[in-house]
C-alpha atoms as a PDB file:
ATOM      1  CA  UNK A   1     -84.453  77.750  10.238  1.00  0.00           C
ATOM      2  CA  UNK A   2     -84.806  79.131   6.907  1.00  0.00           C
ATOM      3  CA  UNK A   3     -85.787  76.677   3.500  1.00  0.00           C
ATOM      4  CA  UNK A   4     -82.835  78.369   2.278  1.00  0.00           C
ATOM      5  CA  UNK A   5     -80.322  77.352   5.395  1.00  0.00           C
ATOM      6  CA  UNK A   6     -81.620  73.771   5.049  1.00  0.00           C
ATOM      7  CA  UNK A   7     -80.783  73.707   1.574  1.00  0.00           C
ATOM      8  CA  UNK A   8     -76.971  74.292   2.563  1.00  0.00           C
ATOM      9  CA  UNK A   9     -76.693  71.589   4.989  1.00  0.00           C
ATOM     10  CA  UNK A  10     -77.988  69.315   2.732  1.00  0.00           C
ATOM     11  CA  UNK A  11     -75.827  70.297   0.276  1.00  0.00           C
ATOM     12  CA  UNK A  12     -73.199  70.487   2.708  1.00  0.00           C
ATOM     13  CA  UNK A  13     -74.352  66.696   4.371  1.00  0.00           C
ATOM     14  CA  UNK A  14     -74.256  65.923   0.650  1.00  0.00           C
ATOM     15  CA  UNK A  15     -70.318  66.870  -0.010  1.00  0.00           C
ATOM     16  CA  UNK A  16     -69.133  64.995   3.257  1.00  0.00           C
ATOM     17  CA  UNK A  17     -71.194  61.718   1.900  1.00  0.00           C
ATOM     18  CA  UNK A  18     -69.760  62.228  -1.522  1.00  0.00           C
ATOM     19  CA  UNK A  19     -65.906  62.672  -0.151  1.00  0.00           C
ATOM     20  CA  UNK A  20     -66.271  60.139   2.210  1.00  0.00           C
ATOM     21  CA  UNK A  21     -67.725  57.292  -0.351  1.00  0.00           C
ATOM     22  CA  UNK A  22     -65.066  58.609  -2.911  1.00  0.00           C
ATOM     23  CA  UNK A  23     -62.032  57.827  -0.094  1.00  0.00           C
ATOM     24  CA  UNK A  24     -63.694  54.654   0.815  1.00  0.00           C
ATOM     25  CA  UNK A  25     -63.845  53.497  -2.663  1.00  0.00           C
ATOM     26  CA  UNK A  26     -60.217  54.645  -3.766  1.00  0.00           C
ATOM     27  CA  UNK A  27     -59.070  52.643  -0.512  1.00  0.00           C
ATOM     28  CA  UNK A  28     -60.864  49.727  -2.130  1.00  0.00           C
ATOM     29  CA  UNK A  29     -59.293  50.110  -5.673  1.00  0.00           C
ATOM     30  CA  UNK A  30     -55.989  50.195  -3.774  1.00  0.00           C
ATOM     31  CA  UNK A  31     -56.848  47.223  -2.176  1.00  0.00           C
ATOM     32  CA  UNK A  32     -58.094  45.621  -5.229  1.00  0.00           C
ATOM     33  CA  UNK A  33     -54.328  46.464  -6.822  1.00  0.00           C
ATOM     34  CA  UNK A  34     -52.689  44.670  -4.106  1.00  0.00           C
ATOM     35  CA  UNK A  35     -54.360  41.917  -4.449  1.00  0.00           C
ATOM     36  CA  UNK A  36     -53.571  41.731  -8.263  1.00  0.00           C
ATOM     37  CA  UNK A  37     -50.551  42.467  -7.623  1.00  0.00           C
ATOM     38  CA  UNK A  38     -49.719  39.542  -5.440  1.00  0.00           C
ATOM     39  CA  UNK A  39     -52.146  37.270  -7.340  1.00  0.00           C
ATOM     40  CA  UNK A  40     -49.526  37.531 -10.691  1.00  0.00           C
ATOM     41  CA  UNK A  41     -46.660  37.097  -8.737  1.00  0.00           C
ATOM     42  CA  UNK A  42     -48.037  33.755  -7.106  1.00  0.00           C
ATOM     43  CA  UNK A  43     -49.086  33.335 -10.840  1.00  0.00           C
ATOM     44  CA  UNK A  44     -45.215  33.727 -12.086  1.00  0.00           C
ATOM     45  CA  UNK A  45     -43.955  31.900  -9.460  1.00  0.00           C
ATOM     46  CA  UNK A  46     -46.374  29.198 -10.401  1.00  0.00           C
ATOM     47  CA  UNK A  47     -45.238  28.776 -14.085  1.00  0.00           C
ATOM     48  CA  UNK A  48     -41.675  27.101 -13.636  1.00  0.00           C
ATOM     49  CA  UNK A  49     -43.113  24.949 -10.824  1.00  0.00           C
ATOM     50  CA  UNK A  50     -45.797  24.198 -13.470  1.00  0.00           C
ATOM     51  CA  UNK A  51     -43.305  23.493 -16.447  1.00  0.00           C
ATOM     52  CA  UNK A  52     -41.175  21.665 -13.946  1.00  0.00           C
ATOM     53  CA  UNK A  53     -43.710  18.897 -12.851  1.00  0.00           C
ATOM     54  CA  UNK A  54     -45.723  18.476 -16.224  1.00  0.00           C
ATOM     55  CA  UNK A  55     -43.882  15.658 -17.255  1.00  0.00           C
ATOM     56  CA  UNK A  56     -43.691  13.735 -13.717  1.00  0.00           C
ATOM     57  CA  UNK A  57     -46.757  11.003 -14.775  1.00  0.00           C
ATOM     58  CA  UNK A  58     -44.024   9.664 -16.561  1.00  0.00           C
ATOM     59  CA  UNK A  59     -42.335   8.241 -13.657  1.00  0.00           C
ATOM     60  CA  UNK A  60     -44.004   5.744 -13.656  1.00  0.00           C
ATOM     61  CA  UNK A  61     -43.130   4.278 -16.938  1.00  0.00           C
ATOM     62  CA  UNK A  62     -39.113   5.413 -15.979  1.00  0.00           C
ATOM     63  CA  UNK A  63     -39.453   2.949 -13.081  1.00  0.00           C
ATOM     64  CA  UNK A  64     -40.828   0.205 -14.956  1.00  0.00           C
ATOM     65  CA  UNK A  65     -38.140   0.813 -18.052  1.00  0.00           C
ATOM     66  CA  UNK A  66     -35.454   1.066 -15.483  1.00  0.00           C
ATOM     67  CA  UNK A  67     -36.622  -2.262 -13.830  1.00  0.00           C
ATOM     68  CA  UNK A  68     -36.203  -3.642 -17.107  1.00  0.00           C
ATOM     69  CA  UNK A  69     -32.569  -2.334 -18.010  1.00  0.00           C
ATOM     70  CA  UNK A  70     -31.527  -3.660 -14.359  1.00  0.00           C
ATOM     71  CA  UNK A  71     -32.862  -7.328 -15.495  1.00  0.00           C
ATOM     72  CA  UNK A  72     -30.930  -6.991 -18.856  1.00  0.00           C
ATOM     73  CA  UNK A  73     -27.683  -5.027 -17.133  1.00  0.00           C
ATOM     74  CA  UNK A  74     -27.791  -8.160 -14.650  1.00  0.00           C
ATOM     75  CA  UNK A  75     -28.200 -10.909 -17.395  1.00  0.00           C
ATOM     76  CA  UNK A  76     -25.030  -9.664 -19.258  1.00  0.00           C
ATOM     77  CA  UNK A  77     -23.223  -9.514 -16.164  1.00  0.00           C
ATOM     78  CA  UNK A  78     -23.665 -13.427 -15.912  1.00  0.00           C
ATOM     79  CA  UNK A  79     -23.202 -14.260 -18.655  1.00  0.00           C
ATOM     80  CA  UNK A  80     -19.951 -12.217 -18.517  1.00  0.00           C
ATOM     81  CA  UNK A  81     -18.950 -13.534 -15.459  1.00  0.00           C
ATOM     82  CA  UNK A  82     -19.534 -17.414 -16.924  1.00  0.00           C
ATOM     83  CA  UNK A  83     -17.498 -16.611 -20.366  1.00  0.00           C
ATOM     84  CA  UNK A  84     -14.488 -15.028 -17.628  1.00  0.00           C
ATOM     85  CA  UNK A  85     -15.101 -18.221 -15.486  1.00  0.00           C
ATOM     86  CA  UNK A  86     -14.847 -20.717 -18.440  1.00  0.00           C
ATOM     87  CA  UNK A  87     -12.013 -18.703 -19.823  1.00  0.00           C
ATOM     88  CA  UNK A  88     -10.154 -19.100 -16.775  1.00  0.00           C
ATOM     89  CA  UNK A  89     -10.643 -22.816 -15.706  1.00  0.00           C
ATOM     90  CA  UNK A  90      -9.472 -23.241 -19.724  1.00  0.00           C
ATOM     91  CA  UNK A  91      -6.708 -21.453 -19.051  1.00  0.00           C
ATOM     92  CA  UNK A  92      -5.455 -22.839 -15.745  1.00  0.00           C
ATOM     93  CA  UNK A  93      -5.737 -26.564 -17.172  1.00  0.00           C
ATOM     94  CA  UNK A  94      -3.446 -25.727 -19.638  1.00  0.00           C
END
């Protein structure tokens, strides 16, 4: 074989490397793309769910308010329910 002949297959050896590394790395970048591409839509899904539950810590504090307006809610009901009482004993003595 001739210097001349090697040089071709080299070359040629060469070409096949170069076209097959050049596919394997465009099959990457695709790759790459769908995995951005699902990465911002969990992302956008993400952001209501995010503006939705930034405020829960205060449920806490809701609970303990609401506690607090049942007590009051509950004290006005007795002493609604004592003024109707008296009014009505006053009312059938006369």
């Amino acid at each position: 074989m001739s210097t001349h002949t090697l040089w071709w297959i080299t070359l040629g050896a060469g070409l096949v490397v170069a076209v097959v590394a050049v596919v394997l790395l465009q099959t990457f970048l695709n790759q790459v793309k769908r995995v951005e591409r699902g990465a911002e839509a969990i992302w956008e899904s993400a952001k209501p769910v995010a503006r939705n539950t930034a405020t829960t810590w205060m449920l806490t504090q809701t609970t303990v308010r609401l506690d607090r307006l049942t007590e009051e809610a509950l004290r006005h009901d007795a002493l609604l329910a004592s003024v109707q009482g008296d009014a009505a004993e006053s009312g059938g003595d006369a």
